[in-house]
N, C-alpha and C. Protein backbone atom coordinates (compact mmCIF):
# COMPACT_ATOMS: atom_id res chain seq x y z
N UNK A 1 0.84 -1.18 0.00
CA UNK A 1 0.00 0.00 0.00
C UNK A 1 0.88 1.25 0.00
N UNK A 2 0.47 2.08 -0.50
CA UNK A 2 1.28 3.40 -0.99
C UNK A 2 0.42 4.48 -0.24
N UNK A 3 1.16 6.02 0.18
CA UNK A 3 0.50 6.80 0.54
C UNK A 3 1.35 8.17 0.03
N UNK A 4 0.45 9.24 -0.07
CA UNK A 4 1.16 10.29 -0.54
C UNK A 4 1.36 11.17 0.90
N UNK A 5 2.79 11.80 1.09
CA UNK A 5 2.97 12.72 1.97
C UNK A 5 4.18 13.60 1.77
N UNK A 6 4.59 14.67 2.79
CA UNK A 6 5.41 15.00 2.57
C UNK A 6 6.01 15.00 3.94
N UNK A 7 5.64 14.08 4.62
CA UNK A 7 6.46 13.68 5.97
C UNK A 7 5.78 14.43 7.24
N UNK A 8 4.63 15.02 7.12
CA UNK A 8 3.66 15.86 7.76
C UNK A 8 2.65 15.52 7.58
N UNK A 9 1.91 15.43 7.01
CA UNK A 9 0.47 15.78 6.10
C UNK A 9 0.20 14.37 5.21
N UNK A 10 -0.83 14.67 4.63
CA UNK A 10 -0.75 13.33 3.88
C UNK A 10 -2.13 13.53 2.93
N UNK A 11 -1.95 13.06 1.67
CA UNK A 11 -3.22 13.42 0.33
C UNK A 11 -4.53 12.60 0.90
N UNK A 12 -5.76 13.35 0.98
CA UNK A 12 -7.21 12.88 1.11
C UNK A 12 -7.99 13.10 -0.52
N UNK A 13 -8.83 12.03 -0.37
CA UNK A 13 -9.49 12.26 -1.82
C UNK A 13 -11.04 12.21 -1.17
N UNK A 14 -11.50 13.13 -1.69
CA UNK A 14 -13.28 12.80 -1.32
C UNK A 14 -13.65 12.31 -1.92
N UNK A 15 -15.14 11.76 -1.62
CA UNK A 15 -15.88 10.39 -3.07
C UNK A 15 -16.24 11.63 -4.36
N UNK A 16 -16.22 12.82 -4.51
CA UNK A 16 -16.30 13.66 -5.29
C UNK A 16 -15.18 13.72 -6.30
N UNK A 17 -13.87 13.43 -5.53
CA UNK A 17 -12.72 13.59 -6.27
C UNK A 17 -11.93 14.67 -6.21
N UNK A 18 -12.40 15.44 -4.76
CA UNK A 18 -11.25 16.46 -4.45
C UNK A 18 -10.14 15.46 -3.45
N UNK A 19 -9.05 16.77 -3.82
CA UNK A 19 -7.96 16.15 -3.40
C UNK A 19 -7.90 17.17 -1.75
N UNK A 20 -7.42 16.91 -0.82
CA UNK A 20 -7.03 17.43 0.42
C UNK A 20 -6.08 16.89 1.26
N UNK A 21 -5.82 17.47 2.39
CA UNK A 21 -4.74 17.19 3.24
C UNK A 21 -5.16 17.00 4.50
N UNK A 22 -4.53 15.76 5.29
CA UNK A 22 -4.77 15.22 6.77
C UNK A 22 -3.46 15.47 7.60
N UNK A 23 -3.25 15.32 8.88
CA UNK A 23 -1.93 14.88 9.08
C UNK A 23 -2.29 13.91 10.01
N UNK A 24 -3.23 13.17 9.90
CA UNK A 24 -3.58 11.94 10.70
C UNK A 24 -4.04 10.67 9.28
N UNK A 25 -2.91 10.26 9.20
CA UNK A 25 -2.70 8.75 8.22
C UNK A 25 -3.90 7.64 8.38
N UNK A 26 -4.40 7.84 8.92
CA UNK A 26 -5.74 6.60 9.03
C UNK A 26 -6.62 7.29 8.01
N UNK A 27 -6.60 8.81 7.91
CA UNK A 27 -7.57 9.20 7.01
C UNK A 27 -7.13 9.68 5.66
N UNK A 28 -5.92 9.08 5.50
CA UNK A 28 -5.20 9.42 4.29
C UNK A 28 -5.94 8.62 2.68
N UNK A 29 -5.98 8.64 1.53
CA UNK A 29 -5.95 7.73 0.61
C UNK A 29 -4.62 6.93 0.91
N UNK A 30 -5.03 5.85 0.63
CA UNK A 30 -4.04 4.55 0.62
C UNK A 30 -4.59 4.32 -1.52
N UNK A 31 -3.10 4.03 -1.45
CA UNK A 31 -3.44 3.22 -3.15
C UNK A 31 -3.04 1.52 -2.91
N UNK A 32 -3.06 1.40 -4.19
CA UNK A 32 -2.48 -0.36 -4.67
C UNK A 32 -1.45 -0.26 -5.11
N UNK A 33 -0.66 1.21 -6.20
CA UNK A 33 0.22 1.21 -6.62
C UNK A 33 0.65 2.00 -6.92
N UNK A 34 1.84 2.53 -7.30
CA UNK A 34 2.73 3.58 -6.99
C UNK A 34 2.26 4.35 -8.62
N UNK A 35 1.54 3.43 -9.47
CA UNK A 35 0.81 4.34 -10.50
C UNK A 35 -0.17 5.03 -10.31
N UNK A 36 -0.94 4.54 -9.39
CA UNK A 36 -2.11 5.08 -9.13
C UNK A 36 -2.48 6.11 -8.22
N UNK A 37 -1.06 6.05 -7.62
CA UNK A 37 -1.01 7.08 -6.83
C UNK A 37 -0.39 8.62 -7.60
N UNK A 38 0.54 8.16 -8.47
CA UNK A 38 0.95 8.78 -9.31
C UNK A 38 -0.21 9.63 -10.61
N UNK A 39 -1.10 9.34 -10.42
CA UNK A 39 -2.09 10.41 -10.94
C UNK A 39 -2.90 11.45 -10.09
N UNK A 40 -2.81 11.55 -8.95
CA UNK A 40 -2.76 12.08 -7.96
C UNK A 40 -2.16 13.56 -8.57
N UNK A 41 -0.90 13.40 -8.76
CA UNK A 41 0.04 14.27 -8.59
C UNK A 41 -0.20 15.07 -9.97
N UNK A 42 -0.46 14.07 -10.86
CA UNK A 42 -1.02 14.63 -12.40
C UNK A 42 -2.34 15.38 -12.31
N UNK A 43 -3.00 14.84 -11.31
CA UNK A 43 -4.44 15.77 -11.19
C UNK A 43 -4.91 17.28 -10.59
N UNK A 44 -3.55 17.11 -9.52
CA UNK A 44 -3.49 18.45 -8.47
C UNK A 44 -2.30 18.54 -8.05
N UNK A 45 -1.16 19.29 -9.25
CA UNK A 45 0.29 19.30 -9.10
C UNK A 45 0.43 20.58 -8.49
N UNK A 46 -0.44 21.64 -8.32
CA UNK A 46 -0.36 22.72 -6.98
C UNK A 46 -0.40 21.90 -5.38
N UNK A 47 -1.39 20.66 -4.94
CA UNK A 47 -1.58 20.29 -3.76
C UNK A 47 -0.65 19.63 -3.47
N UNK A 48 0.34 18.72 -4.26
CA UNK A 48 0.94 18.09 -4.56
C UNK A 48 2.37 18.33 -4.31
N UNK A 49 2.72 19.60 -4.40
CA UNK A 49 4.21 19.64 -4.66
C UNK A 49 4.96 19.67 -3.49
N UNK A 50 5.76 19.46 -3.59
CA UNK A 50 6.88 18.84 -2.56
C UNK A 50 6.32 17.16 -1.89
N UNK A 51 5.43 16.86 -2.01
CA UNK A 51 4.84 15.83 -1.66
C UNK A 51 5.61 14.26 -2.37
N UNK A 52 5.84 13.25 -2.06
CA UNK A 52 6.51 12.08 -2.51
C UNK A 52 5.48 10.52 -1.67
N UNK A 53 5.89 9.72 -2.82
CA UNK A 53 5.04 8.86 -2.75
C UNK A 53 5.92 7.84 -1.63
N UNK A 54 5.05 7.15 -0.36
CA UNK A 54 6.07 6.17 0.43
C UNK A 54 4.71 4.81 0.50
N UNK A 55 6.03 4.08 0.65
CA UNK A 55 5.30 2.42 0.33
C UNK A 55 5.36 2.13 1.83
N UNK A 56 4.25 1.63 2.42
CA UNK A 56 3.90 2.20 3.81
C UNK A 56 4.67 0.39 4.35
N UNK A 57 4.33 -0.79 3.73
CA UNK A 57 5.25 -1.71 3.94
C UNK A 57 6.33 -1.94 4.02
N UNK A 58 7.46 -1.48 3.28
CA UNK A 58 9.07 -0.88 3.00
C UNK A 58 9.32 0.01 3.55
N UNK A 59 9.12 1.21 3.80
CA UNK A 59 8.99 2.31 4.08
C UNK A 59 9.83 3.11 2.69
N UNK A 60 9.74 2.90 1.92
CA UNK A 60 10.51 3.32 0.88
C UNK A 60 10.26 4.47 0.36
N UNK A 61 10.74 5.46 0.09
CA UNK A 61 10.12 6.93 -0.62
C UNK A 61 10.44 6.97 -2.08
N UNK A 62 9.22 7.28 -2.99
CA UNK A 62 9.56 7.33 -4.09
C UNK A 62 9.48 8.82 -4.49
N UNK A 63 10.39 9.80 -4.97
CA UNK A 63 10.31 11.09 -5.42
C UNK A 63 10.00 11.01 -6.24
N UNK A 64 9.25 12.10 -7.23
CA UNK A 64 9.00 12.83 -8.27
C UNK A 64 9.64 13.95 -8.83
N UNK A 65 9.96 13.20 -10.44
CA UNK A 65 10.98 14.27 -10.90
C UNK A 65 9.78 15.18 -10.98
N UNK A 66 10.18 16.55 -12.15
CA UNK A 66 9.30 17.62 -12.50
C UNK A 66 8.88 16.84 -13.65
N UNK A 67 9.26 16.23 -14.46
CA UNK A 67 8.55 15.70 -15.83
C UNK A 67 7.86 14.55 -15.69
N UNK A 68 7.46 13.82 -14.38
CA UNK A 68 6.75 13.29 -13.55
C UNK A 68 6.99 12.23 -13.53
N UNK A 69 8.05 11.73 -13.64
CA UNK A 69 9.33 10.17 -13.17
C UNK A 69 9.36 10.33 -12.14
N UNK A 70 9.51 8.91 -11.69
CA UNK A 70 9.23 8.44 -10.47
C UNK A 70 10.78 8.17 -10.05
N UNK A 71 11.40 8.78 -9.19
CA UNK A 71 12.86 8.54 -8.88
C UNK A 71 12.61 6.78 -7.77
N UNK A 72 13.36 5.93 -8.19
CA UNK A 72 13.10 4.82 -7.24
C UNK A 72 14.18 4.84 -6.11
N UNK A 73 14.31 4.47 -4.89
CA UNK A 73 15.04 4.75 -4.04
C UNK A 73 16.32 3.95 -4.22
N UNK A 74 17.22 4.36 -3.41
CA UNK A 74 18.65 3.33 -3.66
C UNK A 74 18.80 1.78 -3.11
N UNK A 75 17.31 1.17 -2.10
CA UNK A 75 17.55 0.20 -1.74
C UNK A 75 16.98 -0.67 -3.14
N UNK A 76 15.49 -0.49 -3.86
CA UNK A 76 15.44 -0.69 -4.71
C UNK A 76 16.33 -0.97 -6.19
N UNK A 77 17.44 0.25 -6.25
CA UNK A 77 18.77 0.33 -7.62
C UNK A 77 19.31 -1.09 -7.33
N UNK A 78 19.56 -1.23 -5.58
CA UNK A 78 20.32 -2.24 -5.42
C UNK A 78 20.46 -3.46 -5.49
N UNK A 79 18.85 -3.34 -5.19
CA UNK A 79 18.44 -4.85 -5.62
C UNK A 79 18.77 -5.43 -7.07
N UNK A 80 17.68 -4.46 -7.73
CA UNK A 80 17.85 -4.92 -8.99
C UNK A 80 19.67 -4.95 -9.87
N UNK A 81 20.27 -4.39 -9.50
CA UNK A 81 21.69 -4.13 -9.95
C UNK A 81 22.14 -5.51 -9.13
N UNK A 82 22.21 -6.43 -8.29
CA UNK A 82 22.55 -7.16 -7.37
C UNK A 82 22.51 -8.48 -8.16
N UNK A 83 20.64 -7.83 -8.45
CA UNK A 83 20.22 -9.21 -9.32
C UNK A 83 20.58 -9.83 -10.56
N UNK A 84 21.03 -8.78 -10.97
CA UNK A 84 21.53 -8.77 -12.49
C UNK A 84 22.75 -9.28 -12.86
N UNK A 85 23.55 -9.09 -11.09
CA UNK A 85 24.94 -9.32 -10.94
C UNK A 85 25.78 -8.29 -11.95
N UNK A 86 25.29 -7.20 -11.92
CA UNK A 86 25.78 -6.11 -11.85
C UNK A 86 26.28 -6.07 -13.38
N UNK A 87 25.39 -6.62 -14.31
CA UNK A 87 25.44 -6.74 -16.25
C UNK A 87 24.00 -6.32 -17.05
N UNK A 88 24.23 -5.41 -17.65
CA UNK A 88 23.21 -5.24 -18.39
C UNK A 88 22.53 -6.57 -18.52
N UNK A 89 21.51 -6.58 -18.73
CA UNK A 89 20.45 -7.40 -19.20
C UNK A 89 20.07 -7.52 -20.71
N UNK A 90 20.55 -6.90 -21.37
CA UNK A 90 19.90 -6.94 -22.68
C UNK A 90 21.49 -7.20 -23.50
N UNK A 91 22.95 -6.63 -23.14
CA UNK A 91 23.81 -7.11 -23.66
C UNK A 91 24.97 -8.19 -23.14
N UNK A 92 24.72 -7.89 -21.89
CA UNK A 92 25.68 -8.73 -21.01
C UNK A 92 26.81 -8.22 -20.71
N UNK A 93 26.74 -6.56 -21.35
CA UNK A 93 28.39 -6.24 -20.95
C UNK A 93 28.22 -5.64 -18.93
N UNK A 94 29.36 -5.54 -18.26
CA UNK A 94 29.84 -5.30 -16.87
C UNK A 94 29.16 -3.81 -17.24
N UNK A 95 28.61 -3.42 -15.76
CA UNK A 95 28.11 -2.09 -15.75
C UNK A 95 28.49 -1.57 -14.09
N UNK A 96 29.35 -0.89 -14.19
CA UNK A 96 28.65 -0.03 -13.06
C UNK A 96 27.54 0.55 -12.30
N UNK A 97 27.51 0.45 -10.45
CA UNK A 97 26.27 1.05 -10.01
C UNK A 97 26.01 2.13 -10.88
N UNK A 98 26.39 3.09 -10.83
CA UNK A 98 26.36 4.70 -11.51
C UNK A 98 25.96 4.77 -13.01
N UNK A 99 26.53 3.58 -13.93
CA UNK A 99 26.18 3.72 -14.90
C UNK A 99 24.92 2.79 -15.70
N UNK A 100 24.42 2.26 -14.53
CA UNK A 100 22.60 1.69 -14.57
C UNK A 100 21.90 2.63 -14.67
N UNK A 101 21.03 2.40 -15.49
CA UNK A 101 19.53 2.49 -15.99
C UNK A 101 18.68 1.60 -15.83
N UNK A 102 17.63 2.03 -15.44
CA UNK A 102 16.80 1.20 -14.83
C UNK A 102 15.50 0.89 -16.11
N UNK A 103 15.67 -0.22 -16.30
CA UNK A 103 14.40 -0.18 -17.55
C UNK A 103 13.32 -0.97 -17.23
N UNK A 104 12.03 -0.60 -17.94
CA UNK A 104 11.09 -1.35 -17.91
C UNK A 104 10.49 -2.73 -19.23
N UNK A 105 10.69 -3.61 -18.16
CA UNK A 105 10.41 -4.91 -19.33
C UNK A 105 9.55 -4.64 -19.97
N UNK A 106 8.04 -4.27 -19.18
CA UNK A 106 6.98 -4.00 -20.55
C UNK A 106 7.05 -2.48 -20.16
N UNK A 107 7.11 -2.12 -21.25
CA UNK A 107 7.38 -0.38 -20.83
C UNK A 107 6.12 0.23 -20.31
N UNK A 108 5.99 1.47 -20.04
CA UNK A 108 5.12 2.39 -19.40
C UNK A 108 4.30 2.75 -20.62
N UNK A 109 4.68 2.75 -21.76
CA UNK A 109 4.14 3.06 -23.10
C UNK A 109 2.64 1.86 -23.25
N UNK A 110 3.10 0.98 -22.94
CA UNK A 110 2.64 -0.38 -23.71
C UNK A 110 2.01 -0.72 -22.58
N UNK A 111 1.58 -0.38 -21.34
CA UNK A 111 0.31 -0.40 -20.05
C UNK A 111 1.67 -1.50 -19.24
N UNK A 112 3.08 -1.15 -19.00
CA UNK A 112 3.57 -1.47 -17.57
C UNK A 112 3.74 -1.09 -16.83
N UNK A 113 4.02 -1.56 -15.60
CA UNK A 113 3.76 -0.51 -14.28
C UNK A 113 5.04 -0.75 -13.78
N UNK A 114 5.04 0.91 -13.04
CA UNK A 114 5.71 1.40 -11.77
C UNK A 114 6.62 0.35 -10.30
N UNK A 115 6.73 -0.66 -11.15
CA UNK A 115 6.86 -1.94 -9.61
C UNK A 115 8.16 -2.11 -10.10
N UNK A 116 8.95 -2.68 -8.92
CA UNK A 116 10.19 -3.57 -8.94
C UNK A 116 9.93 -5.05 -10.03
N UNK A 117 9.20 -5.35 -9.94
CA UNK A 117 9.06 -6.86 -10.76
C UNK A 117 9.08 -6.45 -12.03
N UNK A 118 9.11 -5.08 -12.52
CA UNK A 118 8.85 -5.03 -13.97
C UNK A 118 9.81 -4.05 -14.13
N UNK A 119 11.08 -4.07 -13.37
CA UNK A 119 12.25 -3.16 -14.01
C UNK A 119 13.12 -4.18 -14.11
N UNK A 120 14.39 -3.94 -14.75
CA UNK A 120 15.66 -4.52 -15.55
C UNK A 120 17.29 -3.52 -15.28
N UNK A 121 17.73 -4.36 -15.15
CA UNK A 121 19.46 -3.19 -15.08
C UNK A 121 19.85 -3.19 -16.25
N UNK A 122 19.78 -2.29 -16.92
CA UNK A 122 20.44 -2.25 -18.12
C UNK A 122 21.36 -0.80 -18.24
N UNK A 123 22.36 -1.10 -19.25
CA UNK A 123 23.15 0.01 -19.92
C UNK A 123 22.30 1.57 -20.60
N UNK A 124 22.44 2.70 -20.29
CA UNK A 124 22.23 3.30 -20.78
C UNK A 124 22.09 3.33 -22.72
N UNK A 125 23.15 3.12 -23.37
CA UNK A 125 22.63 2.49 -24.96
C UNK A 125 21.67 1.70 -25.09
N UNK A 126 21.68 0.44 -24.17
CA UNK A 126 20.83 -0.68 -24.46
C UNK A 126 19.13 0.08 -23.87
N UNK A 127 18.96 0.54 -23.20
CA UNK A 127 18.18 1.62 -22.43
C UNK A 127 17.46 1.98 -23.61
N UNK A 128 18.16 2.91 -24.14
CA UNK A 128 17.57 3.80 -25.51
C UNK A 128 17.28 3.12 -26.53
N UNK A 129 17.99 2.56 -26.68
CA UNK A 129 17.85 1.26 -27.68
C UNK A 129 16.53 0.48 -27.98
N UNK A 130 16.44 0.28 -26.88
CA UNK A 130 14.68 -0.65 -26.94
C UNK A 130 13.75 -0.15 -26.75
N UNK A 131 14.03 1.55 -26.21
CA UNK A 131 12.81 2.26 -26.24
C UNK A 131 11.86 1.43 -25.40
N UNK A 132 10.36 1.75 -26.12
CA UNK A 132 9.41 1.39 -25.18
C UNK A 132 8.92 0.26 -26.30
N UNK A 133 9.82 -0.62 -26.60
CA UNK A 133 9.47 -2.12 -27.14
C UNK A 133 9.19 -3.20 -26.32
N UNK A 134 8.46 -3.82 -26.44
CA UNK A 134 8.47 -5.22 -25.83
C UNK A 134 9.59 -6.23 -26.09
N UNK A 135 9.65 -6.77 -24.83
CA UNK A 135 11.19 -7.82 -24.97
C UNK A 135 11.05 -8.69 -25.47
N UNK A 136 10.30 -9.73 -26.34
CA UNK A 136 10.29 -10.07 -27.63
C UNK A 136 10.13 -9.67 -28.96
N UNK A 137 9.41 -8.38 -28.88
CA UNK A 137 10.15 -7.49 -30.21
C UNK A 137 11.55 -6.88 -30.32
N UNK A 138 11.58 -6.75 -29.10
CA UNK A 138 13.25 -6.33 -28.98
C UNK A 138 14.05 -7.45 -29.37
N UNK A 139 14.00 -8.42 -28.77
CA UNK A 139 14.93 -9.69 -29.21
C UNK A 139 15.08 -9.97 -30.80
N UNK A 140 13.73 -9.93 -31.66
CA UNK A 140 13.29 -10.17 -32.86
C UNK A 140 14.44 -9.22 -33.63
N UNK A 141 14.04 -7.86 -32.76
CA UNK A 141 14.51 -6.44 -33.99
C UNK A 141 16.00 -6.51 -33.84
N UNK A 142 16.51 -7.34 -32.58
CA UNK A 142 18.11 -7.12 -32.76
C UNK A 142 18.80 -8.56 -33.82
N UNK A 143 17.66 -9.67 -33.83
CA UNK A 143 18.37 -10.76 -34.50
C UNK A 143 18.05 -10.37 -36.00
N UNK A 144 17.11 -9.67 -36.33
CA UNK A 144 17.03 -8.93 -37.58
C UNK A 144 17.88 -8.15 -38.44
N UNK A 145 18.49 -7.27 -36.84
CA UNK A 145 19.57 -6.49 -37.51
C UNK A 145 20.63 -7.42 -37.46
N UNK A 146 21.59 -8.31 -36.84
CA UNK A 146 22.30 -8.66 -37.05
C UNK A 146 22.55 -9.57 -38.09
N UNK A 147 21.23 -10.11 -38.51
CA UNK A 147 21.51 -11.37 -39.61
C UNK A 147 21.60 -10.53 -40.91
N UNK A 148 21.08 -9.07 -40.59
CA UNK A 148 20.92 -8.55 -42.50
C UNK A 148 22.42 -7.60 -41.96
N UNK A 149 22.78 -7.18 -41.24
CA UNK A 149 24.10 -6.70 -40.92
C UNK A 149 24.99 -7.72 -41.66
N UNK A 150 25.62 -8.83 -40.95
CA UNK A 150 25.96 -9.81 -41.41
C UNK A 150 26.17 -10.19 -42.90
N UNK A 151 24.70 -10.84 -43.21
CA UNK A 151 24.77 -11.10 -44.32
C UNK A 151 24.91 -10.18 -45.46
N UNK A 152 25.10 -8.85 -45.44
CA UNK A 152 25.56 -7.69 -45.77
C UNK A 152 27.09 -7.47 -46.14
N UNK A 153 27.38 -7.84 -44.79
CA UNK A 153 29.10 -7.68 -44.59
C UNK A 153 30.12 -8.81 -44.82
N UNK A 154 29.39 -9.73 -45.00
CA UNK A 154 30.22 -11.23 -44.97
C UNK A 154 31.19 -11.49 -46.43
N UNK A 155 31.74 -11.73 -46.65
CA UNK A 155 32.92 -11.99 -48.06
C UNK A 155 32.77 -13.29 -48.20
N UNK A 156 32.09 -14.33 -47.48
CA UNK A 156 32.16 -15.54 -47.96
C UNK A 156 30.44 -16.30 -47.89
N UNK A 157 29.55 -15.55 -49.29
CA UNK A 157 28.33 -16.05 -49.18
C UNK A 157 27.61 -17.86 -48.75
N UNK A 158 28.52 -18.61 -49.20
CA UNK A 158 28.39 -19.79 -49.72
C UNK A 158 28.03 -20.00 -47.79
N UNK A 159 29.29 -19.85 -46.90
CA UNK A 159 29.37 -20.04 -45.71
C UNK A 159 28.73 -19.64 -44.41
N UNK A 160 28.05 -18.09 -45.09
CA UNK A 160 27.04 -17.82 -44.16
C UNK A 160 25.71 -18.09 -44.41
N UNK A 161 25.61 -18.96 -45.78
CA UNK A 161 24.32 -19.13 -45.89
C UNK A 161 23.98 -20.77 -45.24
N UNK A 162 25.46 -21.24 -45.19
CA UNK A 162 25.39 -22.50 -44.35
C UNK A 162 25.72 -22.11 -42.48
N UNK A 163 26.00 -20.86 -42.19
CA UNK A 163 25.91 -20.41 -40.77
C UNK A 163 24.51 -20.10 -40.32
N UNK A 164 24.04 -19.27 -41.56
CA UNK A 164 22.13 -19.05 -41.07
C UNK A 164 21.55 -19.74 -40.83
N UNK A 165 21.66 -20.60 -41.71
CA UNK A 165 20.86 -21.79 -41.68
C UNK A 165 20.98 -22.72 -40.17
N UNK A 166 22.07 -23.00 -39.77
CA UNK A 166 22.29 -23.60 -38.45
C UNK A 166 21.58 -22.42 -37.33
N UNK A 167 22.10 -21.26 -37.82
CA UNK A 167 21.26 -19.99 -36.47
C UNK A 167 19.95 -20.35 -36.52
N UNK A 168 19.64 -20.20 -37.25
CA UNK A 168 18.07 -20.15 -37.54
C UNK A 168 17.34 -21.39 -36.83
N UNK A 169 18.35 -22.91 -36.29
CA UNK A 169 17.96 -23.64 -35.80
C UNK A 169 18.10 -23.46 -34.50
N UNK A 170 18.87 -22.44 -34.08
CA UNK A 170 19.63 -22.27 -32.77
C UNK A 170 18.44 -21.36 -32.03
N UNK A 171 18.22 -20.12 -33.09
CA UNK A 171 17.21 -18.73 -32.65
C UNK A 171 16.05 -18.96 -33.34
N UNK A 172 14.84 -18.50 -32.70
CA UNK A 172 13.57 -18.46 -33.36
C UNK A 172 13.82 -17.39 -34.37
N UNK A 173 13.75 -17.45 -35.74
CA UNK A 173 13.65 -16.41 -37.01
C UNK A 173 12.31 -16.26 -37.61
């Protein structure tokens, strides 16, 4: 359960759909998820400001940038960077804490959510790279490029058409 505050106070919603302020948490809105709470902030970004979203189980605080990203906290980076064993996910190269990006498997584009279960450590390139694709179109669009890359660049046709052919048994094409 999620609640909006700013360490004082805390967001009320009436059954009308105004937004207000408590500083007694029993009468706060409680959400399900850190999205849903996150329209909150899209609805009444005057009541709102300075205000940050905390996961009342974790105690975790999630900030809000100004372009309305959700900053995730550092116990969260850690996990997921931990989990990953500290390698991009999408190329496998070594990454630094600092130089993670945090991505979303099904993106925010394509109806994914705001949760730990649906982020990834990845490289900043690889990041941009997949945009807000799904990770089997992503997989598709990179074996795409590499086989017409490839078979593009290769000097010995006869041999990569007997290498494809084995890939193609190896990778779904």
């Amino acid at each position: 359960m999620y609640v909006i505050t700013n360490g004082n106070t805390y967001i009320t919603k009436s059954r009308s759909g105004k937004v207000g302020k408590t500083s007694n948490i029993l009468e706060a809105e409680w959400f399900d998820s850190i999205d849903i709470a996150n329209i909150i902030f899209q609805h009444a970004p005057s009541k709102t400001k300075g205000y940050y979203i905390k996961d009342l189980e974790t105690c975790y605080v999630y900030k809000r940038y100004t372009n309305g990203k959700i900053k995730f906290p550092r116990e969260v980076r850690e996990l997921i960077y931990n989990n990953a064993e500290g390698k991009c996910v999408l190329c496998g190269r070594k990454i630094t804490y600092d130089d993670m990006t945090l991505d979303h498997i099904k993106p925010l584009a394509n109806g994914g959510k705001n949760t730990v279960t649906n982020l990834q450590c990845t490289c900043e390139a690889c990041n941009k790279f997949k945009g807000s694709i799904l990770p089997e179109d992503f997989r598709e669009r990179v074996t795409e490029i590499f086989m017409y890359q490839t078979s593009e660049n290769t000097k010995h046709k006869i041999m990569w058409s007997i290498i494809r052919r084995l890939l193609s048994l190896c990778i779904k094409l």
